[in-house]
PDB file of N, CA and C in Angstrom:
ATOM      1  N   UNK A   1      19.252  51.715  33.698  1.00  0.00           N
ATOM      2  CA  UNK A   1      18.988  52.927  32.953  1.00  0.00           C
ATOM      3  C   UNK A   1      17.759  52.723  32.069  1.00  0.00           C
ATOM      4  N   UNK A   2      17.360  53.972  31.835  1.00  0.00           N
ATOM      5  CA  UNK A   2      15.978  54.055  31.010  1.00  0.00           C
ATOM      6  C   UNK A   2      16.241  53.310  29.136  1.00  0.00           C
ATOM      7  N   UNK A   3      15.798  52.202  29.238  1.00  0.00           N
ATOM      8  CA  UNK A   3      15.652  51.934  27.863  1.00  0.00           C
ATOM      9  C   UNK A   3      14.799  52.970  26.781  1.00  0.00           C
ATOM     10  N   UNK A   4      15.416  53.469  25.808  1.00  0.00           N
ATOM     11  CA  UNK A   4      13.961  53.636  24.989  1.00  0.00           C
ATOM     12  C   UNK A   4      14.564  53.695  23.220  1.00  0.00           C
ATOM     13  N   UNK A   5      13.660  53.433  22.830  1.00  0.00           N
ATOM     14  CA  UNK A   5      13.259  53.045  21.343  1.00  0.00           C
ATOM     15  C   UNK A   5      13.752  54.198  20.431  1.00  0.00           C
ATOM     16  N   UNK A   6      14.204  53.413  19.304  1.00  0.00           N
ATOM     17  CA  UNK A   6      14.718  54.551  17.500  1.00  0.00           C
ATOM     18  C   UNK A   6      13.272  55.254  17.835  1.00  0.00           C
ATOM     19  N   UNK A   7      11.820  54.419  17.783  1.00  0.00           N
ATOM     20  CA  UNK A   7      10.511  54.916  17.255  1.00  0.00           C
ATOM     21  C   UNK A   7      10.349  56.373  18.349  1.00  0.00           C
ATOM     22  N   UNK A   8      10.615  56.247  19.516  1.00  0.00           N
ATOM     23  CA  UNK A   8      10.341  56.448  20.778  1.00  0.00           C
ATOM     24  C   UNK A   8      11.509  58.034  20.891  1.00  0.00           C
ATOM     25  N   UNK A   9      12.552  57.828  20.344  1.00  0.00           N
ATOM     26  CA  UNK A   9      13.227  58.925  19.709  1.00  0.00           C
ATOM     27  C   UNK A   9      12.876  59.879  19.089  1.00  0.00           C
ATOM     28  N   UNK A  10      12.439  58.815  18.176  1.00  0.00           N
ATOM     29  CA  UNK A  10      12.175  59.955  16.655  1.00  0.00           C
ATOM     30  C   UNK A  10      10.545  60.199  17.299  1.00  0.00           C
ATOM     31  N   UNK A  11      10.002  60.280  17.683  1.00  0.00           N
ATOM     32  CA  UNK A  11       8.510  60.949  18.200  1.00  0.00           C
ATOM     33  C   UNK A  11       9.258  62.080  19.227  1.00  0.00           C
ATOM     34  N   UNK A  12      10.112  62.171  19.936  1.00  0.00           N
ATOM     35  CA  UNK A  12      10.329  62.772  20.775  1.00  0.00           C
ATOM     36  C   UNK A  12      10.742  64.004  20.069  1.00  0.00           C
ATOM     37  N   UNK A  13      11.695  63.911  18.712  1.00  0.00           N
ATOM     38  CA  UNK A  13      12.143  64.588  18.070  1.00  0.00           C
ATOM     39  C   UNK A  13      10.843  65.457  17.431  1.00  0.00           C
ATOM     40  N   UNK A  14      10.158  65.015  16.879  1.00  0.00           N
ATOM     41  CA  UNK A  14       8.799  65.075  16.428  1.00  0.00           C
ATOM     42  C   UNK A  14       8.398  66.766  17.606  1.00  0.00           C
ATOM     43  N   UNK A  15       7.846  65.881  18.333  1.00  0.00           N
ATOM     44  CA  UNK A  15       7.225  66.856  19.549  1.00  0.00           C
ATOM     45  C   UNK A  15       7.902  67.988  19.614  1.00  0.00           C
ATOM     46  N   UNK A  16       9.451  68.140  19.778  1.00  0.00           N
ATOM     47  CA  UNK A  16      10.283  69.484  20.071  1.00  0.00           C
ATOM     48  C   UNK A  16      10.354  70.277  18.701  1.00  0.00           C
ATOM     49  N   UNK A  17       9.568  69.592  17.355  1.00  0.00           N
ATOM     50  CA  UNK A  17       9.640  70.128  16.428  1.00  0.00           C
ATOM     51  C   UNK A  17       8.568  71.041  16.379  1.00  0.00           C
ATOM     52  N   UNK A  18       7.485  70.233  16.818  1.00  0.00           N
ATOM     53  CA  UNK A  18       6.378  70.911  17.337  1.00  0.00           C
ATOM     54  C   UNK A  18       5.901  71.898  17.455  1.00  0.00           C
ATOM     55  N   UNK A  19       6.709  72.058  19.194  1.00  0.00           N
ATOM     56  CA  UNK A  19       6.775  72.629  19.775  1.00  0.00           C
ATOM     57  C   UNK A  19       7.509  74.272  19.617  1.00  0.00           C
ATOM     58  N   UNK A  20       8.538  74.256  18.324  1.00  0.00           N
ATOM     59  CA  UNK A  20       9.252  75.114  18.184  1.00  0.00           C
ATOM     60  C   UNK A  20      10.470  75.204  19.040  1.00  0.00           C
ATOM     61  N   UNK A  21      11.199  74.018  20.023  1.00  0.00           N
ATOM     62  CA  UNK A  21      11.977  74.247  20.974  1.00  0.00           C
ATOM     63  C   UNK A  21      12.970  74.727  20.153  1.00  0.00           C
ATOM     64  N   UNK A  22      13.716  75.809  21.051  1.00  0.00           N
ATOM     65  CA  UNK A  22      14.915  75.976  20.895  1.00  0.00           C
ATOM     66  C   UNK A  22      16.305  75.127  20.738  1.00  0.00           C
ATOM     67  N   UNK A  23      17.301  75.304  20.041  1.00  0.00           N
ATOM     68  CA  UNK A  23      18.542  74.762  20.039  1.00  0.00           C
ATOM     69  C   UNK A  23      18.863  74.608  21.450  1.00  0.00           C
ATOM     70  N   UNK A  24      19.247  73.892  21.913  1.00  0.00           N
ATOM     71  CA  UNK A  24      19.871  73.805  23.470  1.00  0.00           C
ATOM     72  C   UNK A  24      18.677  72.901  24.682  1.00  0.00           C
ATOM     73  N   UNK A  25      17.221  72.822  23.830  1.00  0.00           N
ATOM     74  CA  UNK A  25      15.953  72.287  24.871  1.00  0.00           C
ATOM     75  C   UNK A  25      15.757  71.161  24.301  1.00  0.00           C
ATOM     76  N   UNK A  26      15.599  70.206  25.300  1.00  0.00           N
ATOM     77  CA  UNK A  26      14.774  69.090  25.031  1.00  0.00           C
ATOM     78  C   UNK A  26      13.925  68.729  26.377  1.00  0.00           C
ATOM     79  N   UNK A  27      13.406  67.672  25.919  1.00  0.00           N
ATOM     80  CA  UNK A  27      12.066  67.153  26.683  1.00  0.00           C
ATOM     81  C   UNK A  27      13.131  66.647  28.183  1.00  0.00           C
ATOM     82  N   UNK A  28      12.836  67.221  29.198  1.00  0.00           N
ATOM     83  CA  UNK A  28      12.614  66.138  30.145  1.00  0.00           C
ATOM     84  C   UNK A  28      11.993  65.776  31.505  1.00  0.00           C
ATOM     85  N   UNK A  29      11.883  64.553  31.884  1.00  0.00           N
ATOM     86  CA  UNK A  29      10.546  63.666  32.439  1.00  0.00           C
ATOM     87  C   UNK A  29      10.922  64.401  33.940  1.00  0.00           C
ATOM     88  N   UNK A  30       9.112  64.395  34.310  1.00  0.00           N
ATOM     89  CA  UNK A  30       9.141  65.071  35.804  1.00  0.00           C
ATOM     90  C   UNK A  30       7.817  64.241  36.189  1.00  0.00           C
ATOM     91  N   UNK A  31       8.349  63.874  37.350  1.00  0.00           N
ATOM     92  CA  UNK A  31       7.040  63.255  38.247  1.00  0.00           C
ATOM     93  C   UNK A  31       6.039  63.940  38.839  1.00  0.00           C
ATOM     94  N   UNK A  32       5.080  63.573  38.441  1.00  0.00           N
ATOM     95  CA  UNK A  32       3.711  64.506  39.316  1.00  0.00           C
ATOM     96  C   UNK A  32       2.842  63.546  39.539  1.00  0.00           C
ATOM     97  N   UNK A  33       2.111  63.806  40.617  1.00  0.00           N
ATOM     98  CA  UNK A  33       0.946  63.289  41.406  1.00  0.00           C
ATOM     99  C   UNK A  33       0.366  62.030  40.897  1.00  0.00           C
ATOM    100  N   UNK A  34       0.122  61.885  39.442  1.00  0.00           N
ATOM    101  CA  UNK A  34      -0.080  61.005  38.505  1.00  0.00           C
ATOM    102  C   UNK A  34       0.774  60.199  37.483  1.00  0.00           C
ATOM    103  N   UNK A  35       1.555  60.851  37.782  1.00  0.00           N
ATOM    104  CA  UNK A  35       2.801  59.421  36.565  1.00  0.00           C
ATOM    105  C   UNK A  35       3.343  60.613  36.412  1.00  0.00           C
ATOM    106  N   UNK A  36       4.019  60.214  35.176  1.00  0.00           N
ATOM    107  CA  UNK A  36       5.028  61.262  34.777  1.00  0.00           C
ATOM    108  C   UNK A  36       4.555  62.205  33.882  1.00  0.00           C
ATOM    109  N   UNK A  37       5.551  63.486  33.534  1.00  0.00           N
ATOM    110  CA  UNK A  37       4.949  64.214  32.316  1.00  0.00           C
ATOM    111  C   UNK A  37       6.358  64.813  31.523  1.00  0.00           C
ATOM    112  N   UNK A  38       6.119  65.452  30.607  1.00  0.00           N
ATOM    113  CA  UNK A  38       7.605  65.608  29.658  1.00  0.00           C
ATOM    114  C   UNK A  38       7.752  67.207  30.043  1.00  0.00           C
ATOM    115  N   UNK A  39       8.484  67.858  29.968  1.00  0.00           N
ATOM    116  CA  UNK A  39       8.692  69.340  29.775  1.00  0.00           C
ATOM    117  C   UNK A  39      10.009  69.974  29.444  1.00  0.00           C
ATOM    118  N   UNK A  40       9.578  71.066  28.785  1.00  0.00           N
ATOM    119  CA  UNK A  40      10.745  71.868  27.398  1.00  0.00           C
ATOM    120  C   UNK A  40      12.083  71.791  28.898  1.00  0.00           C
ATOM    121  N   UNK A  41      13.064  71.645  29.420  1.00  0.00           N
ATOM    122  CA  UNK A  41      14.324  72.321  30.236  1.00  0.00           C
ATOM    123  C   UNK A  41      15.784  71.986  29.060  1.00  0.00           C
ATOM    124  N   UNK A  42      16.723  72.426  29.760  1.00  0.00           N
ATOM    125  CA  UNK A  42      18.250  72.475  29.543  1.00  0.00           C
ATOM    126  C   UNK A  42      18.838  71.561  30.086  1.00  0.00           C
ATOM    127  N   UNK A  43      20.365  70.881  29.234  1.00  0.00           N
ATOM    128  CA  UNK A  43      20.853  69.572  30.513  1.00  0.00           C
ATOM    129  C   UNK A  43      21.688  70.571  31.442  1.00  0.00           C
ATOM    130  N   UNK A  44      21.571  69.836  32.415  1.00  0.00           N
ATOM    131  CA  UNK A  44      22.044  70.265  33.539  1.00  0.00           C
ATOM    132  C   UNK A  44      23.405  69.225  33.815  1.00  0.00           C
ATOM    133  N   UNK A  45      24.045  70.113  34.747  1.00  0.00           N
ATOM    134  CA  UNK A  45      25.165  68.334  35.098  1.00  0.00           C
ATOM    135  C   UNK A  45      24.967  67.532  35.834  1.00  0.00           C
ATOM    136  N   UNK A  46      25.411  66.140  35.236  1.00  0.00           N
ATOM    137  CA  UNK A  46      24.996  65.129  36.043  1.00  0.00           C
ATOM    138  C   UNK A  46      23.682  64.420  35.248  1.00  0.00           C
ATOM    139  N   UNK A  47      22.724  65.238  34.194  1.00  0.00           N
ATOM    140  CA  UNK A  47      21.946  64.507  33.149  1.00  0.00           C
ATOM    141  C   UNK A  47      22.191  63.799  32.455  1.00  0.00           C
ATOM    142  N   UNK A  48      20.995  62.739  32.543  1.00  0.00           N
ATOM    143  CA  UNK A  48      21.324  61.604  31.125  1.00  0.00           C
ATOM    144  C   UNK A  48      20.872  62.414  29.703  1.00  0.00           C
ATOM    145  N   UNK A  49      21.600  62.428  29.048  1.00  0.00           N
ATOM    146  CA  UNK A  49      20.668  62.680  27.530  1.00  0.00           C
ATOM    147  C   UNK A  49      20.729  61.670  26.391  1.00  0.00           C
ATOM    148  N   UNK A  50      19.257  61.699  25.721  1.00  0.00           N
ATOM    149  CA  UNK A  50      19.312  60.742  24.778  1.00  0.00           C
ATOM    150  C   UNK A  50      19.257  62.049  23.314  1.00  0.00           C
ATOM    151  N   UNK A  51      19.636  61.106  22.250  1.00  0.00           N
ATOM    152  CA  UNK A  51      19.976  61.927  21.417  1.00  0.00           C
ATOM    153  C   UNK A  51      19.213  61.462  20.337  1.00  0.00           C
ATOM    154  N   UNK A  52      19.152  62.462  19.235  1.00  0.00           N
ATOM    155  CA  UNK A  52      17.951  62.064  17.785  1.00  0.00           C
ATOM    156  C   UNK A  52      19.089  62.647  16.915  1.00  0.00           C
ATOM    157  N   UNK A  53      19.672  62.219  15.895  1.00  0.00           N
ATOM    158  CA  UNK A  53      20.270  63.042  14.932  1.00  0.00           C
ATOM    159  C   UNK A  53      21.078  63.942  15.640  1.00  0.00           C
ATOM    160  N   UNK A  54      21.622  63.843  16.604  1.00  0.00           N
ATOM    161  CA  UNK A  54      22.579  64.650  17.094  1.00  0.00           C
ATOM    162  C   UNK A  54      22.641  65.905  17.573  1.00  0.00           C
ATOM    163  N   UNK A  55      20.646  66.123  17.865  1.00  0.00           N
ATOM    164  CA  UNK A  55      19.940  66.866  19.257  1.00  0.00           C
ATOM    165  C   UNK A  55      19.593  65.838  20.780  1.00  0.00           C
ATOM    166  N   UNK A  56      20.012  66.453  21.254  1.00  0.00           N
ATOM    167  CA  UNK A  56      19.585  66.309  23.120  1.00  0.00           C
ATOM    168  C   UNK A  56      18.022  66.297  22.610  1.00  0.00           C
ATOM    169  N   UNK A  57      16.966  64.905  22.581  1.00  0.00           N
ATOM    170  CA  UNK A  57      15.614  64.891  23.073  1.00  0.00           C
ATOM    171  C   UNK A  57      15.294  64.353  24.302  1.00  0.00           C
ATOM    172  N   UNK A  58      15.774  64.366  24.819  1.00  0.00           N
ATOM    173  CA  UNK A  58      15.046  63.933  26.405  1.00  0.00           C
ATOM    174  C   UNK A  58      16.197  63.689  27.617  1.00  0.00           C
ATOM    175  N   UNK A  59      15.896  64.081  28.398  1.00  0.00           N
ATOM    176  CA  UNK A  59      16.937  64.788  30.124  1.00  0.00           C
ATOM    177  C   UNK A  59      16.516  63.872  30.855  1.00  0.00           C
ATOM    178  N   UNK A  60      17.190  63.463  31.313  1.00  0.00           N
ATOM    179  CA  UNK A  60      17.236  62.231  33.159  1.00  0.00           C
ATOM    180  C   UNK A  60      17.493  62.920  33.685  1.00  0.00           C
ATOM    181  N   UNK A  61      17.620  63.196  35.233  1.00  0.00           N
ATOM    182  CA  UNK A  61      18.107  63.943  36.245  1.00  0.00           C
ATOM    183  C   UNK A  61      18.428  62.447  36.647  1.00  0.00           C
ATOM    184  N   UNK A  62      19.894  62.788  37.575  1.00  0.00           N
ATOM    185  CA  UNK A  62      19.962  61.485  38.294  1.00  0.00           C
ATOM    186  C   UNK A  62      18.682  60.628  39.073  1.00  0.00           C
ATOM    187  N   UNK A  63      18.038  61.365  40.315  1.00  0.00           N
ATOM    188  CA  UNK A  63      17.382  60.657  40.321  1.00  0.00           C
ATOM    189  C   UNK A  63      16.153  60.217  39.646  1.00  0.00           C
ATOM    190  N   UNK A  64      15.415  60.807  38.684  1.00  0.00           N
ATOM    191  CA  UNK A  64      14.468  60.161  37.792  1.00  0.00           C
ATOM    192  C   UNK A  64      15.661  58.590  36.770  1.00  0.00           C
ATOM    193  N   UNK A  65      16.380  59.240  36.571  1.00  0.00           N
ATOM    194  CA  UNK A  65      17.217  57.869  35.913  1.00  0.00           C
ATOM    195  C   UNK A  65      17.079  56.658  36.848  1.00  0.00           C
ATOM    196  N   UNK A  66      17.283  56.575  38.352  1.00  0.00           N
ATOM    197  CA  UNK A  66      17.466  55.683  38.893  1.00  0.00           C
ATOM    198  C   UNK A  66      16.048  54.781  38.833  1.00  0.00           C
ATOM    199  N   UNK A  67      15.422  56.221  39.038  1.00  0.00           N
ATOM    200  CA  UNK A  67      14.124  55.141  39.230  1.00  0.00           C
ATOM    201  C   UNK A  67      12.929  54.751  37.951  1.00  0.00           C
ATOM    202  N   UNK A  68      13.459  55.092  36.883  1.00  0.00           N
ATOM    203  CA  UNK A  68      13.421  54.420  35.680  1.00  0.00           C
ATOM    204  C   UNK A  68      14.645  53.409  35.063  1.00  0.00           C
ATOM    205  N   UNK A  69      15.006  53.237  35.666  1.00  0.00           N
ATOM    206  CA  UNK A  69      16.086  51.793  36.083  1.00  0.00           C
ATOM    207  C   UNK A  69      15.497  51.068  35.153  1.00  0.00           C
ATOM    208  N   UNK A  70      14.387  50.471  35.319  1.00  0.00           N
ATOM    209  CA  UNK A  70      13.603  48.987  34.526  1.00  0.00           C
ATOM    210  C   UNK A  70      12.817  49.168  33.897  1.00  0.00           C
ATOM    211  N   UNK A  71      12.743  50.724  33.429  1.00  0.00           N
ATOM    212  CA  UNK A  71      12.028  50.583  32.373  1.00  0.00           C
ATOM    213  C   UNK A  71      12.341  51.303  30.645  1.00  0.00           C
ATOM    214  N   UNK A  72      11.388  51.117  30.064  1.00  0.00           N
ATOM    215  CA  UNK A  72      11.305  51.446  28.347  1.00  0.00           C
ATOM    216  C   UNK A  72      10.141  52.422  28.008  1.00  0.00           C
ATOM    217  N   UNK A  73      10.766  53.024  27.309  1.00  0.00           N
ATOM    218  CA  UNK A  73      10.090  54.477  26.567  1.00  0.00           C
ATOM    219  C   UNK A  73       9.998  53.962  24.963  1.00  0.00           C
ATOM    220  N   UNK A  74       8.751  53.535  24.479  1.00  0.00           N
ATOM    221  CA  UNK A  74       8.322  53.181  23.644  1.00  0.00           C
ATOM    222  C   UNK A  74       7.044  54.312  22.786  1.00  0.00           C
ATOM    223  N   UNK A  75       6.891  54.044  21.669  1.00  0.00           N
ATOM    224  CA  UNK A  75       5.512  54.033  21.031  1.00  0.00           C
ATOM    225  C   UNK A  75       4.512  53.087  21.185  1.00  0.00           C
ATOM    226  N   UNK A  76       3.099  53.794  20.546  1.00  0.00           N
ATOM    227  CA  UNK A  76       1.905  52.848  20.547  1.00  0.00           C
ATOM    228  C   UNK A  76       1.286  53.468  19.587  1.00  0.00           C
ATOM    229  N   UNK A  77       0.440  52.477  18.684  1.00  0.00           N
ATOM    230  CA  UNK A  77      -0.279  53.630  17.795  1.00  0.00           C
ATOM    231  C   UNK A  77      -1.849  53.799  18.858  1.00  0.00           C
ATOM    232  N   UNK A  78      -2.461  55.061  18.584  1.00  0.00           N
ATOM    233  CA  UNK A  78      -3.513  55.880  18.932  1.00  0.00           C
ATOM    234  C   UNK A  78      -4.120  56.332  18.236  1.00  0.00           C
ATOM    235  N   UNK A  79      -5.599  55.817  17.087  1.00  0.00           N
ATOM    236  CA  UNK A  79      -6.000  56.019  15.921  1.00  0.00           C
ATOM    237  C   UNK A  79      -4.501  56.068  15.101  1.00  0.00           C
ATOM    238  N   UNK A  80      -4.713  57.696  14.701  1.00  0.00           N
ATOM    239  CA  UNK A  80      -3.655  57.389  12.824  1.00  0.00           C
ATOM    240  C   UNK A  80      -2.390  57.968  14.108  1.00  0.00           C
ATOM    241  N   UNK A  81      -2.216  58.856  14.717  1.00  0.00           N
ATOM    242  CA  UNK A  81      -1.185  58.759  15.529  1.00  0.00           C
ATOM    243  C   UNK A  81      -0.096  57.729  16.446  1.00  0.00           C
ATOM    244  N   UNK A  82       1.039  58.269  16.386  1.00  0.00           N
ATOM    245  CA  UNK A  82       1.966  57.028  17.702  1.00  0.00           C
ATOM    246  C   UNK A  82       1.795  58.080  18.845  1.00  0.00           C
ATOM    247  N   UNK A  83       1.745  57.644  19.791  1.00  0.00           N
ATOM    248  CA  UNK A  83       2.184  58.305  21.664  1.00  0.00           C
ATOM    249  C   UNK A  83       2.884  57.333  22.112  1.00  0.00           C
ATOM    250  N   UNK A  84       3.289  58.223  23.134  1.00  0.00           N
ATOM    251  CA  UNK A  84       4.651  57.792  23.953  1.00  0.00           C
ATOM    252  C   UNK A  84       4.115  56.422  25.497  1.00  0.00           C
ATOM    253  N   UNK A  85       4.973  55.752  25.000  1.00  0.00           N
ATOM    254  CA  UNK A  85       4.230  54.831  25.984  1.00  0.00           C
ATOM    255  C   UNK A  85       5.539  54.521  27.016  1.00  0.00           C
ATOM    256  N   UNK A  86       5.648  53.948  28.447  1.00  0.00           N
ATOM    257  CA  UNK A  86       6.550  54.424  29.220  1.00  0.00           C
ATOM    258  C   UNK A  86       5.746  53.026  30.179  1.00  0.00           C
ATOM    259  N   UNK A  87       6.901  51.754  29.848  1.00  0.00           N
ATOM    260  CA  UNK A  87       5.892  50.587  30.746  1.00  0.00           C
ATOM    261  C   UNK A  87       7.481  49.780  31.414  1.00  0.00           C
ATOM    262  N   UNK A  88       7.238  49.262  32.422  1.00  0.00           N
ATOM    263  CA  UNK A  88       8.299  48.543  33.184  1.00  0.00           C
ATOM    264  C   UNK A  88       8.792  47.437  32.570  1.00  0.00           C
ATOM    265  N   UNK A  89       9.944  46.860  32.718  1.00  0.00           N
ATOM    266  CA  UNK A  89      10.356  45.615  32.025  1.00  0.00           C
ATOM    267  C   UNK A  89       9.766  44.756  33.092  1.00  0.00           C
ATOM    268  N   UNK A  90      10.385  43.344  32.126  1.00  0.00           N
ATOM    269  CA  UNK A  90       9.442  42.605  32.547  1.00  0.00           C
ATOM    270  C   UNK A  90      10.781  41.470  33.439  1.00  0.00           C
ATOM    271  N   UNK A  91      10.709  41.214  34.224  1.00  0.00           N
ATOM    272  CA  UNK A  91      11.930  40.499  35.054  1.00  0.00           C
ATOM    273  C   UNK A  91      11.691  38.807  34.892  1.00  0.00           C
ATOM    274  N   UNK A  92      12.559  38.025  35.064  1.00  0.00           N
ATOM    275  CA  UNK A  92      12.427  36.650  35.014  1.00  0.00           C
ATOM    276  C   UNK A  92      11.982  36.380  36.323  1.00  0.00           C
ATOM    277  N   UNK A  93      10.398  35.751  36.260  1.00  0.00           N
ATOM    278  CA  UNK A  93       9.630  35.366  36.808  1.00  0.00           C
ATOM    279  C   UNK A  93       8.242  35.686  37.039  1.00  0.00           C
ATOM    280  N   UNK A  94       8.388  36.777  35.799  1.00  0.00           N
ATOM    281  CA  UNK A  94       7.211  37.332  36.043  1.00  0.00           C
ATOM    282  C   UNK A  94       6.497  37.095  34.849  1.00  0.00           C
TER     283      UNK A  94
END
């Protein structure tokens, strides 16, 4: 399952604040052509949700969960800003 971070949370929380999302929306990850990207949906059944203070910020669909299996949803700072950083673990032997 997708590891990710208090920091990595609370930015996520951040963003839907943002954003103005509604009660009931949070972020979640969709694959496109180029990596991934975040977008406002609803959980659906069968979603992972991670939680901030006891809002839904971010949706797995089963299969995006699977195949973020090994990895972590982190921060980075970017000048005076943090962004969302999204890098593979690291396995013994590597």
């Amino acid at each position: 399952m997708l590891a990710v971070t208090k920091a990595a949370l609370e930015r996520l929380s951040r963003k839907l604040a943002r954003k103005g999302a509604a009660d009931g929306m949070a972020l979640r990850f969709k694959r496109r052509e180029r990596g991934w990207t975040l977008r406002l949906d609803r959980e659906s059944l069968g979603d992972t949700a991670f939680t901030h203070n006891g809002r839904n910020v971010l949706l797995l669909d089963e299969t995006v969960s699977k195949g973020m299996a090994n990895m972590t949803l982190d921060t980075r700072k970017s000048g005076e800003r943090s962004r969302l950083r999204l890098y593979r673990n690291k396995t013994r032997g590597d």
